[in-house]
N, C-alpha and C. Protein backbone atom coordinates (compact mmCIF):
# COMPACT_ATOMS: atom_id res chain seq x y z
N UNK A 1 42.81 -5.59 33.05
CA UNK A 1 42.03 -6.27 32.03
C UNK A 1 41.04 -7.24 32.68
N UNK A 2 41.76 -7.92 33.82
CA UNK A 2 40.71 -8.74 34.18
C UNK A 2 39.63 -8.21 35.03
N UNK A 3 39.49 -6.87 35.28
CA UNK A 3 38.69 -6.43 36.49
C UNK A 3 37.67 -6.23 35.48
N UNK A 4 38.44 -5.45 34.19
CA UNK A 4 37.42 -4.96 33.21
C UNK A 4 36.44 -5.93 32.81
N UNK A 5 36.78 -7.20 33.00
CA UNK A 5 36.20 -8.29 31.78
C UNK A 5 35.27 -8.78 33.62
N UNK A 6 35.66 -8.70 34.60
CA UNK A 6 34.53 -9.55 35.62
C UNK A 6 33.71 -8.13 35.49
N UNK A 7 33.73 -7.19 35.38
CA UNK A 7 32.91 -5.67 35.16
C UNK A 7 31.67 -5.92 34.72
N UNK A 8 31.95 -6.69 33.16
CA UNK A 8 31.28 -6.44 32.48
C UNK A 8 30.20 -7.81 32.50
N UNK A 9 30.70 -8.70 32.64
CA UNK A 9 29.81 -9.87 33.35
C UNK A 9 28.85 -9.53 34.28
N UNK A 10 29.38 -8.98 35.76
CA UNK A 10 28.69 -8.84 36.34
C UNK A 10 27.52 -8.01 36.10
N UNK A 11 27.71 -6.53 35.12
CA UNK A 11 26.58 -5.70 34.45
C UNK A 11 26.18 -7.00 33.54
N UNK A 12 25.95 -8.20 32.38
CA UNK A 12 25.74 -8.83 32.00
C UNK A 12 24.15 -9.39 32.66
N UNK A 13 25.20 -9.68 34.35
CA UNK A 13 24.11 -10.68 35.25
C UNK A 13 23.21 -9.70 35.70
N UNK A 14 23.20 -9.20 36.01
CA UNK A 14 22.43 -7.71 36.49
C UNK A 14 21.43 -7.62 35.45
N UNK A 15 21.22 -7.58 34.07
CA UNK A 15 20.52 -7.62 33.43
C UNK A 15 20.02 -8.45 32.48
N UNK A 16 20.39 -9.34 32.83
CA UNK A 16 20.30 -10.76 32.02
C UNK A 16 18.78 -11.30 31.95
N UNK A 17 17.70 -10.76 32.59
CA UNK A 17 16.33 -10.76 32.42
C UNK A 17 15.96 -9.71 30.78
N UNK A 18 16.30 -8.57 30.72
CA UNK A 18 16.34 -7.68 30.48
C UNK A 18 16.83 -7.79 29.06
N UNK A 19 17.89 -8.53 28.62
CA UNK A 19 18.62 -8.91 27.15
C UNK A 19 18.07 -10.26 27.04
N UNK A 20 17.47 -11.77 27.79
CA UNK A 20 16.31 -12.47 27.52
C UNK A 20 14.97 -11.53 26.87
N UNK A 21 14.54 -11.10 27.54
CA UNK A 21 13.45 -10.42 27.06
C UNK A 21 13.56 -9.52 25.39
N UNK A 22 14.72 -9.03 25.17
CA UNK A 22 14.70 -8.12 24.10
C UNK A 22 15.34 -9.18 23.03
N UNK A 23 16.15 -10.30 23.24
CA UNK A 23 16.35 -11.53 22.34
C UNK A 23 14.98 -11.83 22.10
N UNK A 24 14.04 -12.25 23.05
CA UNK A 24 13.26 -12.46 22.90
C UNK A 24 11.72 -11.84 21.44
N UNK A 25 11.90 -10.74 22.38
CA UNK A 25 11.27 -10.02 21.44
C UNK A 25 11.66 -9.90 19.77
N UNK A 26 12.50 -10.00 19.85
CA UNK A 26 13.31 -9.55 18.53
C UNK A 26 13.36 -11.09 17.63
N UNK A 27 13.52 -12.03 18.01
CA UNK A 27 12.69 -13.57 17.70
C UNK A 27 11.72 -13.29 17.39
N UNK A 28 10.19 -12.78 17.89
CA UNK A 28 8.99 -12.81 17.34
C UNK A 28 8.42 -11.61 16.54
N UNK A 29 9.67 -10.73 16.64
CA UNK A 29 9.35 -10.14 15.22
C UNK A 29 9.90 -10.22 14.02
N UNK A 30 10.73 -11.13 14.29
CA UNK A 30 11.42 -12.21 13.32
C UNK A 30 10.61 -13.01 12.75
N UNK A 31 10.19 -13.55 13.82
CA UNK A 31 9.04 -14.60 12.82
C UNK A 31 7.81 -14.26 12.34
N UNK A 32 7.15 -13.01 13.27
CA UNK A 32 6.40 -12.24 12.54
C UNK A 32 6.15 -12.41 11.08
N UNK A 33 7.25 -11.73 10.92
CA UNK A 33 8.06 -10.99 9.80
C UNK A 33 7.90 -12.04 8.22
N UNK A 34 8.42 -13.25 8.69
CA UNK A 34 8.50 -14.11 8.08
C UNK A 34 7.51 -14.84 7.70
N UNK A 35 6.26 -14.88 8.40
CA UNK A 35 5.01 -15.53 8.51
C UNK A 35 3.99 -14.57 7.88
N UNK A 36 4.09 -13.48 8.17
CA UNK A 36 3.45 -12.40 7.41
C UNK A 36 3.08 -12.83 5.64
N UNK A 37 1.43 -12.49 5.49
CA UNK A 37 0.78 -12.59 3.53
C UNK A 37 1.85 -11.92 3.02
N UNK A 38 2.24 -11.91 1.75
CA UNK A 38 2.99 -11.18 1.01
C UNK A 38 1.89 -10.08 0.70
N UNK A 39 2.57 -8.57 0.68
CA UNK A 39 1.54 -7.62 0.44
C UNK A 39 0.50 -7.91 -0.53
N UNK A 40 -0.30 -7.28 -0.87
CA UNK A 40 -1.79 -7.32 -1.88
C UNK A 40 -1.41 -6.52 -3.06
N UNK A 41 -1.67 -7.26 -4.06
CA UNK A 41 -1.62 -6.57 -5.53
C UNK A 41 -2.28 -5.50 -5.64
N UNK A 42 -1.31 -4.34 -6.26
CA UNK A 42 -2.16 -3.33 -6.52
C UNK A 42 -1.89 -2.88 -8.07
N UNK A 43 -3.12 -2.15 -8.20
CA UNK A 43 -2.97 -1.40 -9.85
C UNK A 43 -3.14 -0.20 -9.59
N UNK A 44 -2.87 0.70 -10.87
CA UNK A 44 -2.57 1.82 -11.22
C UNK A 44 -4.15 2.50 -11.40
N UNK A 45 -4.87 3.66 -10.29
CA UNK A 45 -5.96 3.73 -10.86
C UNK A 45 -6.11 5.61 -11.28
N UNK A 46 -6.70 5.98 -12.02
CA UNK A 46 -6.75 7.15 -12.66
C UNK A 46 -8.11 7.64 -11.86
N UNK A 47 -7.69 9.01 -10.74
CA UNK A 47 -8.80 9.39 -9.65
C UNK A 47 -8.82 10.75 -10.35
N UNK A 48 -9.60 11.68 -9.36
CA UNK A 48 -9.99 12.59 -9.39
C UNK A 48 -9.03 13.66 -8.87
N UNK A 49 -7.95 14.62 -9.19
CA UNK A 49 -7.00 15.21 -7.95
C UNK A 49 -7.59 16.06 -7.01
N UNK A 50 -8.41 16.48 -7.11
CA UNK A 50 -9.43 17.63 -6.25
C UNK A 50 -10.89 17.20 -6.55
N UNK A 51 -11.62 18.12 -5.75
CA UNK A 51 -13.15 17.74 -5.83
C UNK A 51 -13.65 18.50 -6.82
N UNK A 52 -14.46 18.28 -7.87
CA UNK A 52 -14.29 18.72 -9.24
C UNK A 52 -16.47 19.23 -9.63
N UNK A 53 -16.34 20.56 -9.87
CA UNK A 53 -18.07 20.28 -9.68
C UNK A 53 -18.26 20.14 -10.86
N UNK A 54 -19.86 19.81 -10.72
CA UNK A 54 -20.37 18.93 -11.90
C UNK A 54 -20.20 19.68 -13.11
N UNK A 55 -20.07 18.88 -14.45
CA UNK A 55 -19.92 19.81 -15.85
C UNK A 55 -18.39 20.11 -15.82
N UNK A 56 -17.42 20.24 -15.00
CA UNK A 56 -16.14 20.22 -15.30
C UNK A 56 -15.50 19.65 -16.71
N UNK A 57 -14.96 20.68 -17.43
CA UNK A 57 -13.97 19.80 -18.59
C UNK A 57 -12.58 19.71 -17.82
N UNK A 58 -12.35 18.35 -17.72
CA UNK A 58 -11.51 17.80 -17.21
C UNK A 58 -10.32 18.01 -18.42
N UNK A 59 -8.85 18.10 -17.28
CA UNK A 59 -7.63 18.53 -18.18
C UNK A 59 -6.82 17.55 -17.43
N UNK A 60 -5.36 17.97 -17.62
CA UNK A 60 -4.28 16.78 -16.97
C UNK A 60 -4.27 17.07 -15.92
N UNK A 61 -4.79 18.59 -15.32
CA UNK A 61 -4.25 19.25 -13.74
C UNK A 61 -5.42 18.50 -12.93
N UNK A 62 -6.38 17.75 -13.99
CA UNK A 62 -7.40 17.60 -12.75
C UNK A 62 -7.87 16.45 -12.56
N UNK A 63 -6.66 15.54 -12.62
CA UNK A 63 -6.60 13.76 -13.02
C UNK A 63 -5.31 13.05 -12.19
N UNK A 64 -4.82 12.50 -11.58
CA UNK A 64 -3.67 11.84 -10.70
C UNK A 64 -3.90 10.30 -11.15
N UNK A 65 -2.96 9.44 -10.75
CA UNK A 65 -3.17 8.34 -10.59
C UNK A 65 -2.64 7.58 -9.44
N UNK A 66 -3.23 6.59 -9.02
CA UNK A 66 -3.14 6.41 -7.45
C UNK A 66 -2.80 4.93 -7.95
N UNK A 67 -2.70 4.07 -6.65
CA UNK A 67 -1.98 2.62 -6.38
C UNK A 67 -3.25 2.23 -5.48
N UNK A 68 -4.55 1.16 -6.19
CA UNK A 68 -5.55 0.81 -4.94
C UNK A 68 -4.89 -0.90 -5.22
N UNK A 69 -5.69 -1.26 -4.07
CA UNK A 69 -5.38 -2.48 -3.78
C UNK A 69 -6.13 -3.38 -5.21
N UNK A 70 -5.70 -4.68 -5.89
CA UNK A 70 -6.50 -5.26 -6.71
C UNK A 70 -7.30 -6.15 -6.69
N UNK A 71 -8.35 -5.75 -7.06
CA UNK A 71 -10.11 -6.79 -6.37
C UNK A 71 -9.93 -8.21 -7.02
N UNK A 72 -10.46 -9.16 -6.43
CA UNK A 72 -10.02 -10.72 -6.67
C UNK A 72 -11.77 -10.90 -7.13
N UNK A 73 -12.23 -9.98 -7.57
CA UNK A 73 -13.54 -10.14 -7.68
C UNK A 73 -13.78 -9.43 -9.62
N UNK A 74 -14.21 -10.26 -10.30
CA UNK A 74 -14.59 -10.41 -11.59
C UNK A 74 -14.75 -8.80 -11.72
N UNK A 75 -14.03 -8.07 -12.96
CA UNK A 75 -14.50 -6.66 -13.03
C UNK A 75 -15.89 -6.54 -13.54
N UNK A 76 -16.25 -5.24 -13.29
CA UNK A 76 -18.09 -4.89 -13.98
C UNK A 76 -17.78 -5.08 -14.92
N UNK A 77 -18.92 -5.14 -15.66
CA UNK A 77 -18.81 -5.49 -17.28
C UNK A 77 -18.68 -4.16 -18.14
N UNK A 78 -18.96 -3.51 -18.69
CA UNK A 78 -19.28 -2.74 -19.77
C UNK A 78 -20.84 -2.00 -20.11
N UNK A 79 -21.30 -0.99 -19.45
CA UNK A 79 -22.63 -1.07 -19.81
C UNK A 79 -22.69 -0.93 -21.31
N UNK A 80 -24.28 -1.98 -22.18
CA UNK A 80 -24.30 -1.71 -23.28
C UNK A 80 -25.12 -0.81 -23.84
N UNK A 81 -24.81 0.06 -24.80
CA UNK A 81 -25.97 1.53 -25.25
C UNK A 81 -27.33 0.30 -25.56
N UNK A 82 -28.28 1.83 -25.81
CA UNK A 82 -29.63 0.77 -26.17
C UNK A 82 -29.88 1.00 -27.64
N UNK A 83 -30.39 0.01 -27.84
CA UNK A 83 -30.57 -0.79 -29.51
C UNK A 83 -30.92 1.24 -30.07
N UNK A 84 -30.11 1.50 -31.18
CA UNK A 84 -30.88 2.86 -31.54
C UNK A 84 -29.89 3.87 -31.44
N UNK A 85 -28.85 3.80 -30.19
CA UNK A 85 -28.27 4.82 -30.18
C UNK A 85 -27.12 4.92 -31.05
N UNK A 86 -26.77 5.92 -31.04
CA UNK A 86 -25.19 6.52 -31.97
C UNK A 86 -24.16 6.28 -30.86
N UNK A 87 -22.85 6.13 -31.30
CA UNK A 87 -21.70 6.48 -30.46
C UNK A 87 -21.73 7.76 -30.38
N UNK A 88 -21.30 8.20 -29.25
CA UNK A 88 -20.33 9.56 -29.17
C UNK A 88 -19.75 9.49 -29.76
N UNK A 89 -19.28 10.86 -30.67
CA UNK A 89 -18.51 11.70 -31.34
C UNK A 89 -16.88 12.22 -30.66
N UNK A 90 -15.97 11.55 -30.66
CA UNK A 90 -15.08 13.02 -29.91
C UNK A 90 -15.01 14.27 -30.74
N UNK A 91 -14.75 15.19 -30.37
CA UNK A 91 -14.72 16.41 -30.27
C UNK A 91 -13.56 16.86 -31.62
N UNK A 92 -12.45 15.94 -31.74
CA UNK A 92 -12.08 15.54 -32.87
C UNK A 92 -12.45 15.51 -33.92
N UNK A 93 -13.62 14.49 -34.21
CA UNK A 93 -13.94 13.72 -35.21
C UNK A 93 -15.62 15.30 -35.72
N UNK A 94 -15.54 15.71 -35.14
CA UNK A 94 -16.69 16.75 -35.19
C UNK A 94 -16.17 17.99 -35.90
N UNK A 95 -14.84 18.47 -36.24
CA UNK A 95 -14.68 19.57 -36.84
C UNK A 95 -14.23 19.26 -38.37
């Protein structure tokens, strides 16, 4: 028992640069870790699933929704129609 236990010391001292260094390391990705922004808000955004050519009637197969990061920047506004026009109709409201 006791040969076993000076054994293992001596492999200990032998590498005792070697387990400094990886304590080491393992500390600064510790604190890394800890110091690190909390991830970035994201929302739910409704893309394109494939590349879609122009005039496409779009269905459910050809719509996904993705996770982008969320802009800290005021959304666009709304463009407004010009004085005169009609709403669109859906396709609904037409038969």
């Amino acid at each position: 028992m006791r040969r076993r236990v000076r054994a293992v010391r001596h492999q200990l001292r032998r590498r005792r640069r070697l387990i400094a260094a990886a304590l080491t390391a393992a500390a600064a990705l510790s604190a890394l870790r800890t110091l690190a922004p909390p991830p970035a808000d994201t929302v739910e955004v409704l893309v394109a699933a494939r590349d879609l050519p122009s005039g496409t009637v779009l269905d459910d197969d050809d719509l996904a929704v993705r996770r982008s990061r969320a802009s800290s920047r005021r959304p666009v506004p709304r463009p407004t129609r010009p004085a005169g026009c009609s709403p669109a109709r859906s396709p609904a409201a037409r038969s």
